[in-house]
N, C-alpha and C. Protein backbone atom coordinates (compact mmCIF):
# COMPACT_ATOMS: atom_id res chain seq x y z
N UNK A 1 3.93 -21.32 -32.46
CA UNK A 1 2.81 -22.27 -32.44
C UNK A 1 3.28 -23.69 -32.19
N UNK A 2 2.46 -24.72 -32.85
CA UNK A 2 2.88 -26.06 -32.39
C UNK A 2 2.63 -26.76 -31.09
N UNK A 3 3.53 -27.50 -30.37
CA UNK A 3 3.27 -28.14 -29.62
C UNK A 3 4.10 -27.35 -28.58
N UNK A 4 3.83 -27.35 -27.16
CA UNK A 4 4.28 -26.30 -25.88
C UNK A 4 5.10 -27.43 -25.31
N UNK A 5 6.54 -27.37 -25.45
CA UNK A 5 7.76 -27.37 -25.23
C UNK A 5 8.12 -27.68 -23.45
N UNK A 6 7.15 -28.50 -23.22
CA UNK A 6 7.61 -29.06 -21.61
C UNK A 6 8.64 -28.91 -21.05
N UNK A 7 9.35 -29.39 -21.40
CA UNK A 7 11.09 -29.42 -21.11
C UNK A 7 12.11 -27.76 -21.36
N UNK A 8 11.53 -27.25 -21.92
CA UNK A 8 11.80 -25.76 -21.98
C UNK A 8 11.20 -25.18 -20.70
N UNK A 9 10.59 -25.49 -20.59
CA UNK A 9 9.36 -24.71 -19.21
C UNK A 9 9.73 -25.21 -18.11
N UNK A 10 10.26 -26.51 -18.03
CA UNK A 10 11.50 -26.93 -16.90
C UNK A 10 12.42 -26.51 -16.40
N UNK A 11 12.75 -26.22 -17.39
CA UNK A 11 14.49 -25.89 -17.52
C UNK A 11 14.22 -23.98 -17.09
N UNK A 12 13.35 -23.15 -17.79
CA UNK A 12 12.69 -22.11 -17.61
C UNK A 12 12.70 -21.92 -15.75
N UNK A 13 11.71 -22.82 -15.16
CA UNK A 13 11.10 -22.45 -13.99
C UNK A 13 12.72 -22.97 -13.12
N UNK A 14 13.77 -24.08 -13.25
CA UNK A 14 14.89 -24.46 -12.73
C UNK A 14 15.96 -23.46 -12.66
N UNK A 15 15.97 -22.32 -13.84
CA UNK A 15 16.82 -21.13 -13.47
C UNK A 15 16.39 -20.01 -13.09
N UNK A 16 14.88 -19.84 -13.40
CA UNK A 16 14.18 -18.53 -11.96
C UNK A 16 14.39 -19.41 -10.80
N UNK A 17 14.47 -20.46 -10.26
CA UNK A 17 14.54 -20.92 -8.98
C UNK A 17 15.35 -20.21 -8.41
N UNK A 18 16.97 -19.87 -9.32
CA UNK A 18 18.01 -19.74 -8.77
C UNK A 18 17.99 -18.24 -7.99
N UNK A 19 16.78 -17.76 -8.34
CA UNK A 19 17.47 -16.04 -8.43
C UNK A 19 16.41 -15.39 -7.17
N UNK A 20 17.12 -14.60 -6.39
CA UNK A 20 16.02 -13.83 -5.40
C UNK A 20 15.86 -12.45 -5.70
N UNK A 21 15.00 -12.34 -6.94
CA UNK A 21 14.75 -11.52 -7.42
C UNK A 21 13.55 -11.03 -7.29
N UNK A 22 13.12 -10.02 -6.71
CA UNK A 22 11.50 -9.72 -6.74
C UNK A 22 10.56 -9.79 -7.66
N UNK A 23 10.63 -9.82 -8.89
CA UNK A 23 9.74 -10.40 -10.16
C UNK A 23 9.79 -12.38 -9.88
N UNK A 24 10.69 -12.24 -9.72
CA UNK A 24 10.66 -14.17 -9.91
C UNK A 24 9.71 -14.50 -9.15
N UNK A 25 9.24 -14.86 -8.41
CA UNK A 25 7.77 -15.58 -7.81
C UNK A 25 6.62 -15.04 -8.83
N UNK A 26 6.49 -13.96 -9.42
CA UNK A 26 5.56 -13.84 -9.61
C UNK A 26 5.27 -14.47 -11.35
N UNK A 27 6.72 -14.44 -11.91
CA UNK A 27 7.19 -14.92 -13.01
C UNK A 27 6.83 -16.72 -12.74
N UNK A 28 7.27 -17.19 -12.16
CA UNK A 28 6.73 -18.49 -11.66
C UNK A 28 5.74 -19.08 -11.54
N UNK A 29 4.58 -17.83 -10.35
CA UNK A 29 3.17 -18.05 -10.82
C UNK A 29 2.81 -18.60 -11.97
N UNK A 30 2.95 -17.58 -12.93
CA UNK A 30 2.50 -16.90 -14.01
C UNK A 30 2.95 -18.64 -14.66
N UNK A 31 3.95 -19.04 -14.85
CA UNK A 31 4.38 -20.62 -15.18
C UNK A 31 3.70 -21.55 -14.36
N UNK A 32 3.32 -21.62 -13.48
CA UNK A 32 2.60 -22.41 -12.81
C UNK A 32 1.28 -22.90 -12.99
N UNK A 33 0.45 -21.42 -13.25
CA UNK A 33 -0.89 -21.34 -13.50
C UNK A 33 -0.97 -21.83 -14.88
N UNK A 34 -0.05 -21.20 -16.01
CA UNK A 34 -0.59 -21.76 -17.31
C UNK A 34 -0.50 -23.13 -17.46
N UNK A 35 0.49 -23.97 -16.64
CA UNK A 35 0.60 -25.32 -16.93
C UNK A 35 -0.78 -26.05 -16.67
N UNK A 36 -1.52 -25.48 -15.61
CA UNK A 36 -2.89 -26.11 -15.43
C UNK A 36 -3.72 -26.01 -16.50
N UNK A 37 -3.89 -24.59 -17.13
CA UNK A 37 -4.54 -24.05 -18.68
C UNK A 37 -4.24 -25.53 -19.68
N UNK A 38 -2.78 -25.39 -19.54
CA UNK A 38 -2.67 -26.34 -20.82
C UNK A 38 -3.08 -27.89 -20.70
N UNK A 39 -3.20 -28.54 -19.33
CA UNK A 39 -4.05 -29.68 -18.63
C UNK A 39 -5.20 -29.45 -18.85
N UNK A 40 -6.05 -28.69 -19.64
CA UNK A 40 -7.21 -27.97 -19.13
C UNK A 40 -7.64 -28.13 -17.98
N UNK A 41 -6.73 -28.36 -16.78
CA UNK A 41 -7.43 -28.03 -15.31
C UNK A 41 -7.97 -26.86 -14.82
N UNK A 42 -9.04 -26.87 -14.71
CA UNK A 42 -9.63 -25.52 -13.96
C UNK A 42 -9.58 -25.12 -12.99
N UNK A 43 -9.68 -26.24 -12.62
CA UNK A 43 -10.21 -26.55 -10.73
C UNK A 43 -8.29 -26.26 -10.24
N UNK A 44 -7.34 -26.44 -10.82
CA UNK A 44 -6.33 -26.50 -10.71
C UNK A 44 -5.72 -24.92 -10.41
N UNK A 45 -6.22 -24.82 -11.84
CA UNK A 45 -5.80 -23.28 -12.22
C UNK A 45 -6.07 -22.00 -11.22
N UNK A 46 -7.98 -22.64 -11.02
CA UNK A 46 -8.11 -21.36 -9.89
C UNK A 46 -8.01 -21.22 -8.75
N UNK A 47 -7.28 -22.89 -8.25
CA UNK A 47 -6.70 -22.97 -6.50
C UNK A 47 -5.07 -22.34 -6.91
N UNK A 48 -4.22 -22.32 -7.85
CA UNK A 48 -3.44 -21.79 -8.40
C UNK A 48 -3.53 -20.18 -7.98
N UNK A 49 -4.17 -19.60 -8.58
CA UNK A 49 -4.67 -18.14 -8.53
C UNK A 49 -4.27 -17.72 -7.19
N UNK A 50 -5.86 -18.83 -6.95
CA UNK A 50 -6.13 -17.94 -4.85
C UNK A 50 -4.85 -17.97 -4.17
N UNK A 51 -3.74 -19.11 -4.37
CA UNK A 51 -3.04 -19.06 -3.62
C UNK A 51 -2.07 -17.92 -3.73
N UNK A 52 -1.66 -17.59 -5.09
CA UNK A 52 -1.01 -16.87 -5.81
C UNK A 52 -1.23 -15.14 -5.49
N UNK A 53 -2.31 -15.25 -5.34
CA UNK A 53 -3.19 -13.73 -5.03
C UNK A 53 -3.26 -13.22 -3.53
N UNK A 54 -3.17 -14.89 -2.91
CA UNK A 54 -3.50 -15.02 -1.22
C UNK A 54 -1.84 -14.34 -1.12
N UNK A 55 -0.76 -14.42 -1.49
CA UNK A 55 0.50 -14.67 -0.67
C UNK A 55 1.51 -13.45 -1.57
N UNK A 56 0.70 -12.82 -2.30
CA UNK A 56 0.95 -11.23 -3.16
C UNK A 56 2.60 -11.27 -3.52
N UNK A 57 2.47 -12.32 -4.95
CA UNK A 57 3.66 -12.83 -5.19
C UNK A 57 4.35 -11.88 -6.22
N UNK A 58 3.44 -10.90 -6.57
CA UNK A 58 3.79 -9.92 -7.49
C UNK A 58 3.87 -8.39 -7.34
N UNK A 59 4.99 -7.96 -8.17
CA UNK A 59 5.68 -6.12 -7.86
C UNK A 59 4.74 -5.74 -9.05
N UNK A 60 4.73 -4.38 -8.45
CA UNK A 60 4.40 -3.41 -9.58
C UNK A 60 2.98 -3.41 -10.38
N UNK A 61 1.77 -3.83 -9.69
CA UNK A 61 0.61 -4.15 -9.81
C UNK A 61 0.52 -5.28 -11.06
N UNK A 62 1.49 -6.38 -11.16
CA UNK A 62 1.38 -7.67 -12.26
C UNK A 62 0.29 -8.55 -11.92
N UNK A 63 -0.27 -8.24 -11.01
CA UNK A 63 -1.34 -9.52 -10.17
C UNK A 63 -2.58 -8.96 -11.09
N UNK A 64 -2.52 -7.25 -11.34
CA UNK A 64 -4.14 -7.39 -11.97
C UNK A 64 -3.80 -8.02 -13.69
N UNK A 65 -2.97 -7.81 -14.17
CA UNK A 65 -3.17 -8.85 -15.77
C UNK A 65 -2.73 -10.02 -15.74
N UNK A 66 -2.05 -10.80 -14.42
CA UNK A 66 -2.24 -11.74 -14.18
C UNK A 66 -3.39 -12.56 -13.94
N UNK A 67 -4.41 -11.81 -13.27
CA UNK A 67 -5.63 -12.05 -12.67
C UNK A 67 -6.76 -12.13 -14.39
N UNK A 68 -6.14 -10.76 -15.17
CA UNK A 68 -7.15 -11.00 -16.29
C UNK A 68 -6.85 -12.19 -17.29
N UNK A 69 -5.57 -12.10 -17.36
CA UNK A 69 -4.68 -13.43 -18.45
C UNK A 69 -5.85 -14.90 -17.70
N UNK A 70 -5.82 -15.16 -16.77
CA UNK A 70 -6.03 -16.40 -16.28
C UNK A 70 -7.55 -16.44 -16.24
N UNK A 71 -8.02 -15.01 -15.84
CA UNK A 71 -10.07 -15.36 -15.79
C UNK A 71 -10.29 -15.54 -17.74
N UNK A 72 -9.25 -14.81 -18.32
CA UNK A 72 -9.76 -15.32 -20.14
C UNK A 72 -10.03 -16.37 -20.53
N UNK A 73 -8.75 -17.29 -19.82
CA UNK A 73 -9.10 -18.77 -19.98
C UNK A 73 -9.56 -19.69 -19.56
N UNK A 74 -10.15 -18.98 -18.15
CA UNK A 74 -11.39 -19.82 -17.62
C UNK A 74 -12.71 -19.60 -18.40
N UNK A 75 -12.66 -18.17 -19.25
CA UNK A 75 -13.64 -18.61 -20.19
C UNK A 75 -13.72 -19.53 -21.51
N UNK A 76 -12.86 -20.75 -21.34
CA UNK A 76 -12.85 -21.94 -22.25
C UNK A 76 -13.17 -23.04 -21.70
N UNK A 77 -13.15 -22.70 -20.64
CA UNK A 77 -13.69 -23.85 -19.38
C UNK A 77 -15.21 -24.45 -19.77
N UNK A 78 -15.90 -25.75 -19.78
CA UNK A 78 -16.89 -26.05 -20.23
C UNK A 78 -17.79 -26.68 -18.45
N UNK A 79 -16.84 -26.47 -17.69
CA UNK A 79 -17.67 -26.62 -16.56
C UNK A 79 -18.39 -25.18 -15.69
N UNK A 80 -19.45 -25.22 -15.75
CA UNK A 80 -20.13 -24.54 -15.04
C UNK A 80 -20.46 -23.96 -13.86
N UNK A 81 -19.44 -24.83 -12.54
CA UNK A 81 -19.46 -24.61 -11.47
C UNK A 81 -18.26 -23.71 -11.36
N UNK A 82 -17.32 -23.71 -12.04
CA UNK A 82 -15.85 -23.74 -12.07
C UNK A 82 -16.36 -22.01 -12.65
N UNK A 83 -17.09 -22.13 -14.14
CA UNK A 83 -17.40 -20.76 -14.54
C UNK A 83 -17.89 -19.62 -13.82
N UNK A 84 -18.96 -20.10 -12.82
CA UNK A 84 -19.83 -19.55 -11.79
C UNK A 84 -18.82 -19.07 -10.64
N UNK A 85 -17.59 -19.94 -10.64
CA UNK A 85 -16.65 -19.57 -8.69
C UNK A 85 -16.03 -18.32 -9.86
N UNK A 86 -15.61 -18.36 -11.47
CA UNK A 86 -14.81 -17.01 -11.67
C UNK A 86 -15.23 -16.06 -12.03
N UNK A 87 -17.03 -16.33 -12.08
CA UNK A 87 -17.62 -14.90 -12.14
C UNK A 87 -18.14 -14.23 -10.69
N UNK A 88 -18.12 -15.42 -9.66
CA UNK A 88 -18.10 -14.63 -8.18
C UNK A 88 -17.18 -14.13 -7.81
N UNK A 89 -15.77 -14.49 -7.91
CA UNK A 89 -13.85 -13.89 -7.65
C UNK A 89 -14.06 -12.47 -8.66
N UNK A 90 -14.49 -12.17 -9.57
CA UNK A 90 -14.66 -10.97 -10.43
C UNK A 90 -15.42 -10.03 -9.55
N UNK A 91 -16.87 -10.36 -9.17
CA UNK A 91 -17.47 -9.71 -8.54
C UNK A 91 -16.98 -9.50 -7.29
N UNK A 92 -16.05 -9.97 -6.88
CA UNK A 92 -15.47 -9.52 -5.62
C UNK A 92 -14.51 -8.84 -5.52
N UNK A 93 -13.67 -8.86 -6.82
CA UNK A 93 -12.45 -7.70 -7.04
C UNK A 93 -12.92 -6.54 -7.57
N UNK A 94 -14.65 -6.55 -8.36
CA UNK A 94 -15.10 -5.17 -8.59
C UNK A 94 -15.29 -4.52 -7.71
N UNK A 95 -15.60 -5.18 -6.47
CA UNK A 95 -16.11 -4.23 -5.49
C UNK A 95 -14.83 -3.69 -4.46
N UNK A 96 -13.32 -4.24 -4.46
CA UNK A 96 -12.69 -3.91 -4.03
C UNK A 96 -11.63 -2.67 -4.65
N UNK A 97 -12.41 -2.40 -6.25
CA UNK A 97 -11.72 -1.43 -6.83
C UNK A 97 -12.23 0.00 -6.96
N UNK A 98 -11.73 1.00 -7.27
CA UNK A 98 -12.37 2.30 -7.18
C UNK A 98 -11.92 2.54 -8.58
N UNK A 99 -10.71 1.52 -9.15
CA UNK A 99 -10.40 2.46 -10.61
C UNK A 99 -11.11 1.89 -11.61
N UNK A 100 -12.05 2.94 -12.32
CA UNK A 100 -12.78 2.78 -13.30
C UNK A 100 -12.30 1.93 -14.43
N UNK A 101 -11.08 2.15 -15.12
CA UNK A 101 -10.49 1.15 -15.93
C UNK A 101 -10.53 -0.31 -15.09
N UNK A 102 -10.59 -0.27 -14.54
CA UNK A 102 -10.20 -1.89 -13.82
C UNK A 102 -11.74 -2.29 -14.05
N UNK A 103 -12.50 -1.46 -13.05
CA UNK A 103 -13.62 -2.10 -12.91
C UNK A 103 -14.74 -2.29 -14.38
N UNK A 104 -14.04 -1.74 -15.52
CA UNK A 104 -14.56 -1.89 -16.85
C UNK A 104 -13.99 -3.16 -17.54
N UNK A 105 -12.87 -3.18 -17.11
CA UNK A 105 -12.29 -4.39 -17.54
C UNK A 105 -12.52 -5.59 -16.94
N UNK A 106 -12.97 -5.62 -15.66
CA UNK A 106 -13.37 -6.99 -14.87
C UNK A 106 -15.18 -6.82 -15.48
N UNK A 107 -15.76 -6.10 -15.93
CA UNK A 107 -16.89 -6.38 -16.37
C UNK A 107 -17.10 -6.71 -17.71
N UNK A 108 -16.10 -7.04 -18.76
CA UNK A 108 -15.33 -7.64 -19.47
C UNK A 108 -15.12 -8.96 -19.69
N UNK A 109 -14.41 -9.19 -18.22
CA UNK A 109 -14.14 -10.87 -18.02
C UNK A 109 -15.14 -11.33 -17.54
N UNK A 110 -16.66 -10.84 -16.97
CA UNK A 110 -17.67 -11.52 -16.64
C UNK A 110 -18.50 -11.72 -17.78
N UNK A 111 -18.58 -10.58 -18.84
CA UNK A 111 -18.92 -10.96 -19.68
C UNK A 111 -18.48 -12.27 -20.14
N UNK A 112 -17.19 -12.46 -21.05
CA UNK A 112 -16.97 -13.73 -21.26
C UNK A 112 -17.50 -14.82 -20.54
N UNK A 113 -17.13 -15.06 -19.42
CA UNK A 113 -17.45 -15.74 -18.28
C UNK A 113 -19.37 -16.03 -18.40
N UNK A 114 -19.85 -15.21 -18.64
CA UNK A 114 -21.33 -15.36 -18.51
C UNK A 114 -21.69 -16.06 -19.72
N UNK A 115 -20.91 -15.44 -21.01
CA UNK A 115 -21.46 -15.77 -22.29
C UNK A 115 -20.80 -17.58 -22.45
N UNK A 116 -19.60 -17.84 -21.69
CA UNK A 116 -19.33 -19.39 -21.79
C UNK A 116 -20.77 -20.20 -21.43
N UNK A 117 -21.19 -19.30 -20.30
CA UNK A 117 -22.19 -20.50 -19.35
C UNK A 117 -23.19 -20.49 -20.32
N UNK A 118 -23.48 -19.32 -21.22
CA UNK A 118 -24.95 -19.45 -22.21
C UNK A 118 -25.86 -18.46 -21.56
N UNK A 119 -25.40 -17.54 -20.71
CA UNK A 119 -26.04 -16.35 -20.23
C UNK A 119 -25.98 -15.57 -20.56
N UNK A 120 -26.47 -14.87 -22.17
CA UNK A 120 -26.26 -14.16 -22.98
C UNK A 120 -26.70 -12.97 -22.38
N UNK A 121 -28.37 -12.72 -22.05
CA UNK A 121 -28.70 -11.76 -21.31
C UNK A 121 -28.41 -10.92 -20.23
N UNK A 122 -27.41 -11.74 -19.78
CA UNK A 122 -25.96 -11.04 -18.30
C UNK A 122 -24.75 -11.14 -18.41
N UNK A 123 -24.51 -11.81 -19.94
CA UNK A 123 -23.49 -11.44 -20.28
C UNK A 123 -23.66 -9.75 -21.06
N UNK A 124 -24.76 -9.62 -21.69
CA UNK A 124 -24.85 -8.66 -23.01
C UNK A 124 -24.84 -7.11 -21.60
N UNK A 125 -25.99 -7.48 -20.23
CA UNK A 125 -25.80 -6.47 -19.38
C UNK A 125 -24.12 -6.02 -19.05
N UNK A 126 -23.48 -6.83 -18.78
CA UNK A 126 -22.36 -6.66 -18.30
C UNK A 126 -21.13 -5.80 -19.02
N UNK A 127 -21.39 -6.05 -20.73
CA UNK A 127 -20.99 -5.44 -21.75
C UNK A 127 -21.43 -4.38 -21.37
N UNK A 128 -22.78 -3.47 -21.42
CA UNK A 128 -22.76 -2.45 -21.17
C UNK A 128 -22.48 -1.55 -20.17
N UNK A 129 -22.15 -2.06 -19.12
CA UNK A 129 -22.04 -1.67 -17.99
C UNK A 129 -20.32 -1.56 -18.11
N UNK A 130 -19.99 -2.87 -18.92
CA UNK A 130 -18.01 -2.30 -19.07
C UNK A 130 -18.30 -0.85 -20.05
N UNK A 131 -18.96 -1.03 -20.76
CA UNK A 131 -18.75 0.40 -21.56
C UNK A 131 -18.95 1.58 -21.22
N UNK A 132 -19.99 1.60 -20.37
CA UNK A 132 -20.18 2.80 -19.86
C UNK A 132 -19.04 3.38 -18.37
N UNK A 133 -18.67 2.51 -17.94
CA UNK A 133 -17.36 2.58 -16.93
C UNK A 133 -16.24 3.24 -17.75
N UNK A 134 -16.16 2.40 -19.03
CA UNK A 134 -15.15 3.35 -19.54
C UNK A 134 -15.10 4.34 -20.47
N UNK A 135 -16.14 4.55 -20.47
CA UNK A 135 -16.72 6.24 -20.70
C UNK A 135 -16.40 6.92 -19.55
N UNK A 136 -16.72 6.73 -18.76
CA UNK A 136 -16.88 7.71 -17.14
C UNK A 136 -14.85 7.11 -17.01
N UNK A 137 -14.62 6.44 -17.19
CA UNK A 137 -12.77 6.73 -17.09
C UNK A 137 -12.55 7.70 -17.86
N UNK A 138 -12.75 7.78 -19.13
CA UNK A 138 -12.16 8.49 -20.18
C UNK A 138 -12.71 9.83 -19.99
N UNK A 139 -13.58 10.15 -19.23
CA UNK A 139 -14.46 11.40 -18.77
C UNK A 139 -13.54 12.15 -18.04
N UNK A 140 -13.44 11.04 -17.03
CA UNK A 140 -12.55 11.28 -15.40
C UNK A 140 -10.81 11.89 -16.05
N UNK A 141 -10.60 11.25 -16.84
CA UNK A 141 -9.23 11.23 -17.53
C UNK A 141 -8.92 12.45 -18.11
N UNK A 142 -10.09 13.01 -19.10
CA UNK A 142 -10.12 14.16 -19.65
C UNK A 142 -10.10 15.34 -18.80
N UNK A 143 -10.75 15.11 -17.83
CA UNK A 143 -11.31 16.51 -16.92
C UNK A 143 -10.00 16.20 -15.92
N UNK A 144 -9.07 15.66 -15.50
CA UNK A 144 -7.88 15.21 -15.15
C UNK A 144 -6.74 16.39 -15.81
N UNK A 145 -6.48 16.18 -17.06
CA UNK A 145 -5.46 16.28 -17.87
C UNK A 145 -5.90 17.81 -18.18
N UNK A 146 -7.61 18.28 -18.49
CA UNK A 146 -7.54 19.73 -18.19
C UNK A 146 -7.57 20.53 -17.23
N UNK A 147 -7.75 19.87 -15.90
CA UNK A 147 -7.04 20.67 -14.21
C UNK A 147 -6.07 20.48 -14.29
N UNK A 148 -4.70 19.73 -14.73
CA UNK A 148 -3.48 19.74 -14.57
C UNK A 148 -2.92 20.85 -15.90
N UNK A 149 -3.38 20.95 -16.97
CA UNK A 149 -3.39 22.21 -17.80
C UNK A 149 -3.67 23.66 -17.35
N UNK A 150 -4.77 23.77 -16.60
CA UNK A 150 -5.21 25.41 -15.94
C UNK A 150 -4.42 25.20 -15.13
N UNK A 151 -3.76 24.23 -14.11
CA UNK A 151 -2.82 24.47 -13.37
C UNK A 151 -1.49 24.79 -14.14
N UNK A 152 -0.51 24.48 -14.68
CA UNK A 152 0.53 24.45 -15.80
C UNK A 152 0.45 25.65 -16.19
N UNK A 153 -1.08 26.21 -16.91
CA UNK A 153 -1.30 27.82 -17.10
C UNK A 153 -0.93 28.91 -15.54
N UNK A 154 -1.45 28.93 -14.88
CA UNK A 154 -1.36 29.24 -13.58
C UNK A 154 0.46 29.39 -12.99
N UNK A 155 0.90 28.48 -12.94
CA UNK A 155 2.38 28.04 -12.75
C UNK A 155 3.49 29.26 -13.54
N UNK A 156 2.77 29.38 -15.26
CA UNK A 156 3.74 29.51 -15.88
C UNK A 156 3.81 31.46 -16.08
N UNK A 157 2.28 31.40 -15.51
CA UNK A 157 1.91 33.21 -15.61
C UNK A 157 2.65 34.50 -14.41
């Protein structure tokens, strides 16, 4: 806790510089973007993002809890225009997803996102609509894990 250690976060982002390592850019981001959080810049944070997202600085799918880490704290954001561009960027990565967990979880961050602006009534829709997504994952998941079982049975007979 306490006070966030500037000069650590210097010194931090000065020795990932050194390294051409495929995590490091995205490790950097990830330092980049929060420094705006802690400015409370918004407007900062989410030209941060796009660029970040635009130029796919991250291995191993880190961009989607990157993407959720950063829409959380645009729900502390007290500007409204700023709230409104990260509940349209949500609605645009729902529609680019097919996986049910994701798309339960970005209906999640709109919630928040809705309930900052005082849109309780599309925030409270949105809640249900994450819940029921991840019902139908956990559905999908189950009926998953028992075709790969009758198969396993099958295999072993």
């Amino acid at each position: 806790g306490g006070t966030f250690d500037e000069e650590r976060n210097k010194r931090m982002i000065r020795y990932l510089l050194k390294f051409d390592h495929p995590n490091v850019p995205g490790m950097l981001a990830e330092l980049y973007t929060a420094e705006h959080v802690r400015q409370n810049n918004y407007r900062a944070m989410l030209d941060e993002m796009r660029n970040v997202m635009r130029f796919n600085m991250f291995r191993q799918g880190r961009e989607v809890a990157y993407f959720h880490t950063f829409m959380q704290q645009l729900a502390q954001c007290k500007d409204m225009a700023l709230l409104q561009e990260g509940i349209d960027w949500v609605n645009e990565e729902f529609v680019k997803t097919s996986d049910l967990n994701l798309k339960s979880n970005l209906m999640k961050r709109k919630a928040e996102l809705l309930q900052q602006k005082g849109d309780m009534v599309s925030a409270e829709i949105a809640m249900k609509k994450a819940s029921m997504l991840q019902q139908q994952y956990i559905k999908a998941l189950q009926e998953k894990m028992r075709r790969e079982a009758v198969e396993r049975k099958k295999q072993n007979n």
